[in-house]
Protein backbone atom coordinates (compact mmCIF):
# COMPACT_ATOMS: atom_id res chain seq x y z
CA UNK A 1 135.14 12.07 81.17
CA UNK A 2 133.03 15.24 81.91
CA UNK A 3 135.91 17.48 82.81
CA UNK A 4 133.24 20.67 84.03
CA UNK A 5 132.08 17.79 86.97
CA UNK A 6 134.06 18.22 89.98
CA UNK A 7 132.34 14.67 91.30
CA UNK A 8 133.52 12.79 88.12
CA UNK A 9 137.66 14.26 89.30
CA UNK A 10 137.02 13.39 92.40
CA UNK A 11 136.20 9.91 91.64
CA UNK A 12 138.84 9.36 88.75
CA UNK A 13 141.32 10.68 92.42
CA UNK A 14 140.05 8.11 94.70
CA UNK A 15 139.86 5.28 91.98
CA UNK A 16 143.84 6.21 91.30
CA UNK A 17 144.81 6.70 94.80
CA UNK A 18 143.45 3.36 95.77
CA UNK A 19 145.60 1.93 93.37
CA UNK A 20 148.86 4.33 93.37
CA UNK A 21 148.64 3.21 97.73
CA UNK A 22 147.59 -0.27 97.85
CA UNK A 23 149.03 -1.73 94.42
CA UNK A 24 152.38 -2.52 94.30
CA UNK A 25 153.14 -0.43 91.30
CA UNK A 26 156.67 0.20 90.11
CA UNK A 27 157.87 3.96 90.23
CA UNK A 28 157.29 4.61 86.56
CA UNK A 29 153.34 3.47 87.06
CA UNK A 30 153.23 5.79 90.14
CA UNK A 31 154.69 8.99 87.87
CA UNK A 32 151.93 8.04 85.42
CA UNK A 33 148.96 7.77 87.91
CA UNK A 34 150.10 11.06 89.31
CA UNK A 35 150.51 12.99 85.64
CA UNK A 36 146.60 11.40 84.98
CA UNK A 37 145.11 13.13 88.21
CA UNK A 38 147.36 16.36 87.44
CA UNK A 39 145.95 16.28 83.88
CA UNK A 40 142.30 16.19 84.85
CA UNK A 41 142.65 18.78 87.68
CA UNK A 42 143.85 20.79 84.70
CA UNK A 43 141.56 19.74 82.51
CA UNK A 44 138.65 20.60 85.47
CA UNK A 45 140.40 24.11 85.53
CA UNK A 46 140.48 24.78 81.79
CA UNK A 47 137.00 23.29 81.08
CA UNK A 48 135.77 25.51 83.67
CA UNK A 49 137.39 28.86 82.07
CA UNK A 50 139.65 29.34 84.85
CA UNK A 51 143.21 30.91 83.39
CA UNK A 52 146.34 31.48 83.90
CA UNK A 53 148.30 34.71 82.13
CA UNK A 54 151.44 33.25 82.08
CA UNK A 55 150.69 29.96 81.10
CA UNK A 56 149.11 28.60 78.25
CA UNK A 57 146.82 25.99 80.27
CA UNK A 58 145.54 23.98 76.66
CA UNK A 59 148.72 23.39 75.07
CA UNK A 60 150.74 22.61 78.51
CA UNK A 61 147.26 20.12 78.52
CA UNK A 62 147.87 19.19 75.00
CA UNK A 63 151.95 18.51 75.52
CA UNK A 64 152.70 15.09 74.09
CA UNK A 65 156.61 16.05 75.79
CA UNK A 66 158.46 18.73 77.26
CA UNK A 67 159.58 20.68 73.82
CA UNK A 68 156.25 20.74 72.39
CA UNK A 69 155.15 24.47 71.58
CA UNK A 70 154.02 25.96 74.81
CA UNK A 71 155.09 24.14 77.19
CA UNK A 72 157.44 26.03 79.62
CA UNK A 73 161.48 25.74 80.05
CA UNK A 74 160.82 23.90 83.19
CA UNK A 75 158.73 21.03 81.26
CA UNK A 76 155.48 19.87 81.94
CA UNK A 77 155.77 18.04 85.13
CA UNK A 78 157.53 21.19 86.80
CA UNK A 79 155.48 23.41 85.44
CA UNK A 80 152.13 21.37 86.80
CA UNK A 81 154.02 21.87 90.06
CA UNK A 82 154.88 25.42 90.07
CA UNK A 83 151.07 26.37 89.01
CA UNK A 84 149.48 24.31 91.76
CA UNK A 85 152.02 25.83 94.69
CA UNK A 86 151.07 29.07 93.22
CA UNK A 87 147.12 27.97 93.75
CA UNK A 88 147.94 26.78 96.94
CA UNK A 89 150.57 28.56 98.65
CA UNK A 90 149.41 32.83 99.25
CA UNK A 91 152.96 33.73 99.92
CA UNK A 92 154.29 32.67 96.88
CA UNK A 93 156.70 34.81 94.87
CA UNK A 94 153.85 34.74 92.53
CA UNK A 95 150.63 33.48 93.84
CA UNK A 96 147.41 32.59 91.66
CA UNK A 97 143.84 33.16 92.51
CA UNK A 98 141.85 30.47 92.04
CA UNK A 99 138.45 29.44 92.86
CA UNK A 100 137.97 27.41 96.54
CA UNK A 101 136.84 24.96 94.00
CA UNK A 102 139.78 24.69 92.24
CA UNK A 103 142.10 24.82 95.80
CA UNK A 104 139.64 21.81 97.15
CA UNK A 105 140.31 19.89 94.38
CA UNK A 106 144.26 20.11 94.98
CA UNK A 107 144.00 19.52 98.34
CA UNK A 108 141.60 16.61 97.88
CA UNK A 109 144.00 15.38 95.51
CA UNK A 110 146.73 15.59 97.73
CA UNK A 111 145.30 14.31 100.74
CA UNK A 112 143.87 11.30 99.30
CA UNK A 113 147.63 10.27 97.83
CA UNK A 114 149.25 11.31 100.60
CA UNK A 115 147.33 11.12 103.74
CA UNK A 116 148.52 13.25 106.49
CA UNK A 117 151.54 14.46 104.27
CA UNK A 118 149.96 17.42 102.36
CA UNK A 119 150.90 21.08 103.19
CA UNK A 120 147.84 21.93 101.06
């Protein structure tokens, strides 16, 4: 997958959320689906030079599981979490600027698993 084309994420999103809504797919496959669109929204952001000072975005990307080297306390699922409500939420304890690209691409994400639930 070309992770510098927004289109190609946005399609990988739809093709997921079609099946995370409309399969019956047990919890486990639903964690998955969601970790694969979280991966290439970070993969989008890394391949695109966007970064984070706190975070180490390739080796949180690289993370096999949560005690690999670089990978926050919190783990990589959390930490996915925190950095996106940082994106997306400007009165955050500690917000992150990010390109509308970048906040569009969240939201999309969001909106297209969730319709109608999203606060982003």
């Amino acid at each position: 997958m070309n992770y510098e084309n927004i289109d190609d994420i946005r399609d990988l999103i739809l093709r997921k959320a079609v099946r995370h809504r409309l399969d019956e797919v047990e919890d486990w496959e639903a964690e998955i689906i969601e970790l694969e669109c979280n991966q290439a929204i970070f993969e989008y952001m890394f391949a695109t030079g966007f970064i984070i000072e706190d975070v180490d975005l390739r080796k949180l990307l690289d993370a096999v599981d949560d005690e690999d080297e670089g990978v926050p306390e919190a783990g990589v699922d959390a930490t996915f979490e925190d950095i996106t409500e940082r994106i997306c939420n400007p009165e955050h304890d500690n917000p992150i600027a990010a390109p509308a690209a970048v906040k569009q691409l969240i939201a999309f994400y969001y909106e297209t698993f969730w319709p109608g639930q999203s606060t982003y």
